[in-house]
C-alpha atoms as a PDB file:
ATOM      1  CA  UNK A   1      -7.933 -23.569 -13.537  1.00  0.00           C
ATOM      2  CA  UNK A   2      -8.054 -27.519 -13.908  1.00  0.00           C
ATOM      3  CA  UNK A   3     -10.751 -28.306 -16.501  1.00  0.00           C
ATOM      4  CA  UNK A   4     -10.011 -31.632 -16.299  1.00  0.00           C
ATOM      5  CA  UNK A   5     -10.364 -31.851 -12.235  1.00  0.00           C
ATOM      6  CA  UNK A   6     -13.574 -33.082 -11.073  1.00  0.00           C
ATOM      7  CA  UNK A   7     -14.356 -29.593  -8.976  1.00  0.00           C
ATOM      8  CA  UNK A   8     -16.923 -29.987  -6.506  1.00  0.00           C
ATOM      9  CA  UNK A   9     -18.039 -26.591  -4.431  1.00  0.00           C
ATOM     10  CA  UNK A  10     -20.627 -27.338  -1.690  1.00  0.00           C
ATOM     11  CA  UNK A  11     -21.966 -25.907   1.833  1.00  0.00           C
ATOM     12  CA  UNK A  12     -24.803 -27.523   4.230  1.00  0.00           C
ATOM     13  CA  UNK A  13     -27.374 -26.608   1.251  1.00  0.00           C
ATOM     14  CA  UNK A  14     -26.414 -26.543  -2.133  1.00  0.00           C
ATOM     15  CA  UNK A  15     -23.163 -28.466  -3.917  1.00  0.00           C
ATOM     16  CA  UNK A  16     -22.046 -28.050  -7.283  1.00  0.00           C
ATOM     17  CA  UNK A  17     -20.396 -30.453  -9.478  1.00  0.00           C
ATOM     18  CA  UNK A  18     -19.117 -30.706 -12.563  1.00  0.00           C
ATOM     19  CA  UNK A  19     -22.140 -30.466 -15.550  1.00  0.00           C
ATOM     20  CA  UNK A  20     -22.456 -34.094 -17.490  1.00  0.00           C
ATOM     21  CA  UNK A  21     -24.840 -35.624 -20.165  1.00  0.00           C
ATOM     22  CA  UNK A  22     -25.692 -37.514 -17.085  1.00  0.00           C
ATOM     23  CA  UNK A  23     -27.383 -34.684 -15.481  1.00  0.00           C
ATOM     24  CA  UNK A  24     -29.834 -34.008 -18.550  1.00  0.00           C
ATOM     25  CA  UNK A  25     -32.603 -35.836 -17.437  1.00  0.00           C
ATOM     26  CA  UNK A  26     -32.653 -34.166 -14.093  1.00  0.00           C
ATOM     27  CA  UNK A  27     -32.391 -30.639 -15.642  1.00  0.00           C
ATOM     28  CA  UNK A  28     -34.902 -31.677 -19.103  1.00  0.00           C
ATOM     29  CA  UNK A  29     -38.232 -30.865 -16.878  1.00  0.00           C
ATOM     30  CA  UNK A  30     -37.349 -27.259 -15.508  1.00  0.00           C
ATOM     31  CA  UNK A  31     -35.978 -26.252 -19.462  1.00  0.00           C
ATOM     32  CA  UNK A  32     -39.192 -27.753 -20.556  1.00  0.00           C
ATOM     33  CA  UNK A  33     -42.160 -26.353 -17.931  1.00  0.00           C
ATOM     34  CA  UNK A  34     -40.021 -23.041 -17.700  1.00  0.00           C
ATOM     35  CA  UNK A  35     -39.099 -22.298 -21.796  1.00  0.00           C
ATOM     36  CA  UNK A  36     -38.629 -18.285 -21.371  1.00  0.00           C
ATOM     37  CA  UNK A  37     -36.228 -18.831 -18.251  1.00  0.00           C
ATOM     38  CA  UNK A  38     -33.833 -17.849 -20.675  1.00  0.00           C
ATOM     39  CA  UNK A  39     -35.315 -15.071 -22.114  1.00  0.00           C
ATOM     40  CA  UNK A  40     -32.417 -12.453 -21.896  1.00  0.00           C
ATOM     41  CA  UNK A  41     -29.664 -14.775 -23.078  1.00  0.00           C
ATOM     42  CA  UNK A  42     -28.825 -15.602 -26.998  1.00  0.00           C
ATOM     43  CA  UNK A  43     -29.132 -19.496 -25.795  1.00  0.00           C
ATOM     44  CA  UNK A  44     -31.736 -21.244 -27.430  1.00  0.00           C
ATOM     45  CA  UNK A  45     -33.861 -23.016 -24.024  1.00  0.00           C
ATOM     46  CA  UNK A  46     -37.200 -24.589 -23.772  1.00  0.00           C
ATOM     47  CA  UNK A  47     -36.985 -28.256 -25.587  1.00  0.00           C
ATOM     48  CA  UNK A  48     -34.798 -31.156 -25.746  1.00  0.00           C
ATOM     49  CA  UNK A  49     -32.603 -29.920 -28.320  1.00  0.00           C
ATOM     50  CA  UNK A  50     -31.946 -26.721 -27.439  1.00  0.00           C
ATOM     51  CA  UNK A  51     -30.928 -28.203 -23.707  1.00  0.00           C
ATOM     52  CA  UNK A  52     -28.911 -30.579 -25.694  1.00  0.00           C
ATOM     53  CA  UNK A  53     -26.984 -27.734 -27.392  1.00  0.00           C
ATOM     54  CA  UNK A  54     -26.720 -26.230 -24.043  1.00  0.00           C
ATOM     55  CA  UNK A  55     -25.455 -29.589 -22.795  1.00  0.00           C
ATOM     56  CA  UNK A  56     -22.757 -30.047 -25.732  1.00  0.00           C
ATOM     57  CA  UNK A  57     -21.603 -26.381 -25.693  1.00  0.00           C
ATOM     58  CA  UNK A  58     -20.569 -26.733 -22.291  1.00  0.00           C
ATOM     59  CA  UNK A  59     -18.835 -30.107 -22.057  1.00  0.00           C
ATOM     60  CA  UNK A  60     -17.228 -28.577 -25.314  1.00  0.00           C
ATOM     61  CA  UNK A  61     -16.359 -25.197 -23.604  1.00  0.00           C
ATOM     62  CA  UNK A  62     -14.669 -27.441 -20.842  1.00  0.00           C
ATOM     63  CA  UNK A  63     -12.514 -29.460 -22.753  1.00  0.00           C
ATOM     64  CA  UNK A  64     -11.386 -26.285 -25.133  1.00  0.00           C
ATOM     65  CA  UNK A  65     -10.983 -24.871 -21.272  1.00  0.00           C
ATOM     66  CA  UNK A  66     -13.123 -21.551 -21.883  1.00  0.00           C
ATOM     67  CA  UNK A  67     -15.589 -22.110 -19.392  1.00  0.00           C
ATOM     68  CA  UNK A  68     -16.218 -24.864 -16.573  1.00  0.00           C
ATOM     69  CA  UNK A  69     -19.912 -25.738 -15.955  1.00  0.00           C
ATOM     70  CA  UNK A  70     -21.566 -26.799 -12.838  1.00  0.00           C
ATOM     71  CA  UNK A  71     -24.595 -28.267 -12.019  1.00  0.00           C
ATOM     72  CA  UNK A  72     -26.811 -26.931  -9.134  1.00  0.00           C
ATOM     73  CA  UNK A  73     -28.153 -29.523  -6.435  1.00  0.00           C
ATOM     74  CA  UNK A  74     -30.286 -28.722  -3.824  1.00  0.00           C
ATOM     75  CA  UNK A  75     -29.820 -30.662  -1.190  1.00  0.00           C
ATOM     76  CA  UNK A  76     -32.599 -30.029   1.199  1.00  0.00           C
ATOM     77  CA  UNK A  77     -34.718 -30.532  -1.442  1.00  0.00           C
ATOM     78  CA  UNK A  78     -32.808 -33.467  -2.883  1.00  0.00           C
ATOM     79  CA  UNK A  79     -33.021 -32.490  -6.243  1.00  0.00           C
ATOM     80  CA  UNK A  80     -31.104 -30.545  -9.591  1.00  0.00           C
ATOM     81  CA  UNK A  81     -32.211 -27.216 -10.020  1.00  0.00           C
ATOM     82  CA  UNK A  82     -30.153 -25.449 -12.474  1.00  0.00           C
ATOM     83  CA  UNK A  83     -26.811 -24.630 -13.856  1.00  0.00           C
ATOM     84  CA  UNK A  84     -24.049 -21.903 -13.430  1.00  0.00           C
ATOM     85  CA  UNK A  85     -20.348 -21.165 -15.017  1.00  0.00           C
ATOM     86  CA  UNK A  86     -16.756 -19.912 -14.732  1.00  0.00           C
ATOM     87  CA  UNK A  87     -16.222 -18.963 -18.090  1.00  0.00           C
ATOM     88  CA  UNK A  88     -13.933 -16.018 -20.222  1.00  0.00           C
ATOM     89  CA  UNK A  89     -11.331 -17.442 -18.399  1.00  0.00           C
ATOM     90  CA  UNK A  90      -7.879 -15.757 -18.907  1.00  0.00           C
ATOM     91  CA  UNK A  91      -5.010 -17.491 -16.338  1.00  0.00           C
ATOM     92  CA  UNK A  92      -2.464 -14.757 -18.330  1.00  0.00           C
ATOM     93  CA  UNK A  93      -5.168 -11.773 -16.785  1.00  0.00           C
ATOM     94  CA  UNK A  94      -6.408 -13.227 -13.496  1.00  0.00           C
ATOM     95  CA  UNK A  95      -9.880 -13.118 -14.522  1.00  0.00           C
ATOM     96  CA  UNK A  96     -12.798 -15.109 -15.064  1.00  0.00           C
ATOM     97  CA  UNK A  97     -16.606 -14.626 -15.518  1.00  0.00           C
ATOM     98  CA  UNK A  98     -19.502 -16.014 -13.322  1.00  0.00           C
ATOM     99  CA  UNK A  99     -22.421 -16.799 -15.508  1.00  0.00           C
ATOM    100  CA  UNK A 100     -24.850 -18.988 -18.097  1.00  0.00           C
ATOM    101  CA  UNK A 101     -26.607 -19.170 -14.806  1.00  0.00           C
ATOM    102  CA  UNK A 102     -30.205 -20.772 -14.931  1.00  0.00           C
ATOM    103  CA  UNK A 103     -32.229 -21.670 -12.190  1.00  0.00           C
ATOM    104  CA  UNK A 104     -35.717 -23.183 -11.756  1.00  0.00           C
ATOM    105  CA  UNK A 105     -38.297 -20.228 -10.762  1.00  0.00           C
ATOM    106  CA  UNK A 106     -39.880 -22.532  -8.176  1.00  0.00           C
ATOM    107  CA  UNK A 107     -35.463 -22.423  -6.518  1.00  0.00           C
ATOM    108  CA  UNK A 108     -35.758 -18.631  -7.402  1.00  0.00           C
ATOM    109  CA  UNK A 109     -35.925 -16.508  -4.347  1.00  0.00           C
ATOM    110  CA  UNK A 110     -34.966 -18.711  -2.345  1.00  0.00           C
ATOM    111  CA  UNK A 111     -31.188 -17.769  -1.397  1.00  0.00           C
ATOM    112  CA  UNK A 112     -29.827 -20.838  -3.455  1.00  0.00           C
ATOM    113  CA  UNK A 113     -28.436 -18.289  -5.983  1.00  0.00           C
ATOM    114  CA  UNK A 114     -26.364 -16.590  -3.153  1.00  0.00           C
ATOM    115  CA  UNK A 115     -24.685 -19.449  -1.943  1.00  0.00           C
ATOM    116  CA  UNK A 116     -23.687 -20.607  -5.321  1.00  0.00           C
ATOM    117  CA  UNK A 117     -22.232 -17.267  -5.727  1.00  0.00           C
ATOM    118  CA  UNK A 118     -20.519 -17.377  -2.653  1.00  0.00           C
ATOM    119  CA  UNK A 119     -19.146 -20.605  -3.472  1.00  0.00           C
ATOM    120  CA  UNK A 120     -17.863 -19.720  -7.062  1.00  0.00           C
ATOM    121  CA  UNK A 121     -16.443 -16.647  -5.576  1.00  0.00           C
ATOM    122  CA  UNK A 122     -14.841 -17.972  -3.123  1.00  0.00           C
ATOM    123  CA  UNK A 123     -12.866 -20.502  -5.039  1.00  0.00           C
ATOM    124  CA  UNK A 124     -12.121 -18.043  -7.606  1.00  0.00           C
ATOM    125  CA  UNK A 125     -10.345 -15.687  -5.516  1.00  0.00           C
ATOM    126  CA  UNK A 126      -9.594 -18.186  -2.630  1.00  0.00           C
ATOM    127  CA  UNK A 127      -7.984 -20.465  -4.640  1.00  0.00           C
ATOM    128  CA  UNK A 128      -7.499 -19.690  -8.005  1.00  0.00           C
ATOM    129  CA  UNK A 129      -6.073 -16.263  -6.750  1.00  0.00           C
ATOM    130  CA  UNK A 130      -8.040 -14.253  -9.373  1.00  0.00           C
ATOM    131  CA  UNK A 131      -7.564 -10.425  -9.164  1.00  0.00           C
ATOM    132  CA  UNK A 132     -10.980 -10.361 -11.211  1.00  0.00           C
ATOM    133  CA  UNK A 133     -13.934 -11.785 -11.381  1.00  0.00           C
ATOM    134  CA  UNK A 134     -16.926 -10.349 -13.804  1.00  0.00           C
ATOM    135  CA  UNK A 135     -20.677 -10.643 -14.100  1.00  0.00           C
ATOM    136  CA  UNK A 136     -22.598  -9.258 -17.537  1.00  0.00           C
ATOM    137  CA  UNK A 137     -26.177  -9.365 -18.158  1.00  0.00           C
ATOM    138  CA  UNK A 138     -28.891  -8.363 -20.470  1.00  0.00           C
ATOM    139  CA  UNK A 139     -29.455  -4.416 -20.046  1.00  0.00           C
ATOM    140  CA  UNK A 140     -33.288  -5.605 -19.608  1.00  0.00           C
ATOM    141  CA  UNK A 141     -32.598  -8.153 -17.178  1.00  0.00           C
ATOM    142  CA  UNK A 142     -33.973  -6.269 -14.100  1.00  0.00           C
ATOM    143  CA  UNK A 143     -33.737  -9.715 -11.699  1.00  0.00           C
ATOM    144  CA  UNK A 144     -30.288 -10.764 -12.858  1.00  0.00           C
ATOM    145  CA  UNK A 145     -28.847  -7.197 -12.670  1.00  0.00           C
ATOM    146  CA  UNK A 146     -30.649  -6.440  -9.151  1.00  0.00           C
ATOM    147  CA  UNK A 147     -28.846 -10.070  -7.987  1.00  0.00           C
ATOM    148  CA  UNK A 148     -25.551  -8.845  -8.920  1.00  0.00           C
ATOM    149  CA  UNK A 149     -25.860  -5.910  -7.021  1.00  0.00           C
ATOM    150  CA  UNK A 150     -26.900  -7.120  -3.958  1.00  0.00           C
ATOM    151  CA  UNK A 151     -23.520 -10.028  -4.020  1.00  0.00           C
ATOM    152  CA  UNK A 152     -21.256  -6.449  -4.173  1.00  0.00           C
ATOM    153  CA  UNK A 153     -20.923  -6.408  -7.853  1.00  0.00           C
ATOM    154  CA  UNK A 154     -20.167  -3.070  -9.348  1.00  0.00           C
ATOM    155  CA  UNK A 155     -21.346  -1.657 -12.301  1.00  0.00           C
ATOM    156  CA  UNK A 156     -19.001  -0.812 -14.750  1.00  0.00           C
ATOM    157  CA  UNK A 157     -20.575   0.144 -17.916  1.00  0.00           C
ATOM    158  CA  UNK A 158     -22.794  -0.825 -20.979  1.00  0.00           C
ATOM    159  CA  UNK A 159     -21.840  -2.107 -24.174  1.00  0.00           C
ATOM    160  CA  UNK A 160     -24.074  -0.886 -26.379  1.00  0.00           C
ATOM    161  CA  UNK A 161     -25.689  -3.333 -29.193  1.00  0.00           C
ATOM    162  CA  UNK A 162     -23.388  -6.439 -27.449  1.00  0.00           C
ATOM    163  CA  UNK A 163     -25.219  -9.488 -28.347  1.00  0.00           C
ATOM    164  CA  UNK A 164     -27.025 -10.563 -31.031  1.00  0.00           C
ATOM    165  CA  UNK A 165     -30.351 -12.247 -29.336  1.00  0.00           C
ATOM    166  CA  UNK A 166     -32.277 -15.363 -31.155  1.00  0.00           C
ATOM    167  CA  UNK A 167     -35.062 -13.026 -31.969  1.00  0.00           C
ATOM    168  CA  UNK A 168     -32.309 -10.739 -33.866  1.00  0.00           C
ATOM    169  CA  UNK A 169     -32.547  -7.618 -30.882  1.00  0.00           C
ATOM    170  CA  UNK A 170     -29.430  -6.611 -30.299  1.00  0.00           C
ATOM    171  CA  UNK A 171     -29.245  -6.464 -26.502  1.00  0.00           C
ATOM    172  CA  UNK A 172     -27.190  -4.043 -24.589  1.00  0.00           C
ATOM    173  CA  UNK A 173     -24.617  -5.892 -22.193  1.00  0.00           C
ATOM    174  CA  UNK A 174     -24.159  -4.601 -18.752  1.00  0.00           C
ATOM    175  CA  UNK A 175     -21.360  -5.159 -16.561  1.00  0.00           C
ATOM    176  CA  UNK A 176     -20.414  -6.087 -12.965  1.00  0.00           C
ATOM    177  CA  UNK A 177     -16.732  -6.844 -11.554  1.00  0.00           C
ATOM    178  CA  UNK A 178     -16.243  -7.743  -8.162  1.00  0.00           C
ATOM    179  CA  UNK A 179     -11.788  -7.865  -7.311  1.00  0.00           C
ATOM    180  CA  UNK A 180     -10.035  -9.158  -4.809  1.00  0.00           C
ATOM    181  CA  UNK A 181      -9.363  -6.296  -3.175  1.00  0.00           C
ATOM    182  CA  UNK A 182     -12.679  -6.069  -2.642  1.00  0.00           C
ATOM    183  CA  UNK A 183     -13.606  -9.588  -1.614  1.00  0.00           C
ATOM    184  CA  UNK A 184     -12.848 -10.005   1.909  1.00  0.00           C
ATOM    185  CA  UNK A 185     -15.097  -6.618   2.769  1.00  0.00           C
ATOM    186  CA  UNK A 186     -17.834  -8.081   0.962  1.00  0.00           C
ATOM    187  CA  UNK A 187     -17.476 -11.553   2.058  1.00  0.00           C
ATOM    188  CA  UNK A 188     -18.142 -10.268   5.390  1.00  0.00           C
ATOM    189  CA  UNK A 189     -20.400  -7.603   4.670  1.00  0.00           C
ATOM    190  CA  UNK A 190     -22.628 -10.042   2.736  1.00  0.00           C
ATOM    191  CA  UNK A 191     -21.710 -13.179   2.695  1.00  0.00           C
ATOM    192  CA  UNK A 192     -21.450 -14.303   6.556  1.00  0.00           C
ATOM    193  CA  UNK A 193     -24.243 -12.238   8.144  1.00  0.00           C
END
């Protein structure tokens, strides 16, 4: 993984690029008309400073090379519409995570969130030859969970009392793993139809 390449992943409708301060005002308006899009993650979301601390932890994640955010654009729509992650990266393991996704509800539904995956897990295992890649959620997070599913992840298990949430519930943490052997099946199964 080269944090400090400028890694742009893109198709005929959505590109993703590397997450900057100078995407904040783009992204401000959908953190502040949408504040419980983040309902099932211990991220604090709904103001300008908590989308500032979501800002700074991820340019911070990037350059301790932990986790590379993007960015969502929608370009039919010509606009920014959310954000998405590799993060838990270990080179030594050949695995990373897909997450700290957020996406504006009126972009919801639409099949944006697919092709990001697709993207993301395409150049994980296409060309950062991962033999992993993971996906964990909230236990409650009925949309998130149902998405994973239907991009081939598998479940794998719960860890029980996981995550501390910002309302001190301890969420459950389910989890998803998709591997390589794996990815060329459901590239093609679900992916290129």
């Amino acid at each position: 993984m080269k944090f400090k390449e400028n890694i742009i992943l893109e198709d005929d409708r959505v590109r993703l690029e590397p997450l900057t301060m100078d995407h904040f005002s783009e992204l401000l308006p959908i953190s502040l008309q949408n504040p419980d899009l983040l309902k099932f993650s211990p991220s604090p979301f709904g103001s300008r400073e908590s989308l500032e601390i979501n800002f700074q932890n991820a340019i911070h994640d990037r350059v301790d090379e932990n986790r590379y955010a993007f960015v969502i654009y929608d370009k039919v729509n010509t606009r920014y519409i959310g954000s998405t992650s590799f993060g838990n990266i270990s080179v030594k393991n050949n695995r990373l995570e897909i997450g700290w996704t957020w996406i504006s509800k009126e972009s919801q539904g639409t099949g944006l969130n697919k092709r990001c995956k697709y993207l993301l897990l395409d150049y994980a295992f296409e060309k950062l030859t991962m033999e992993r890649v993971e996906f964990k959620t909230d236990s409650r997070n009925i949309q998130s969970r149902t998405a994973i599913e239907k991009i081939g992840g598998s479940y794998e298990g719960t860890l029980r009392s996981h995550t501390l949430m910002l309302d001190n519930h301890r969420r459950d943490t389910v989890c998803y793993s998709i591997l390589k052997s794996e990815w060329a099946e459901i590239r093609e199964r679900i992916f290129e139809k």
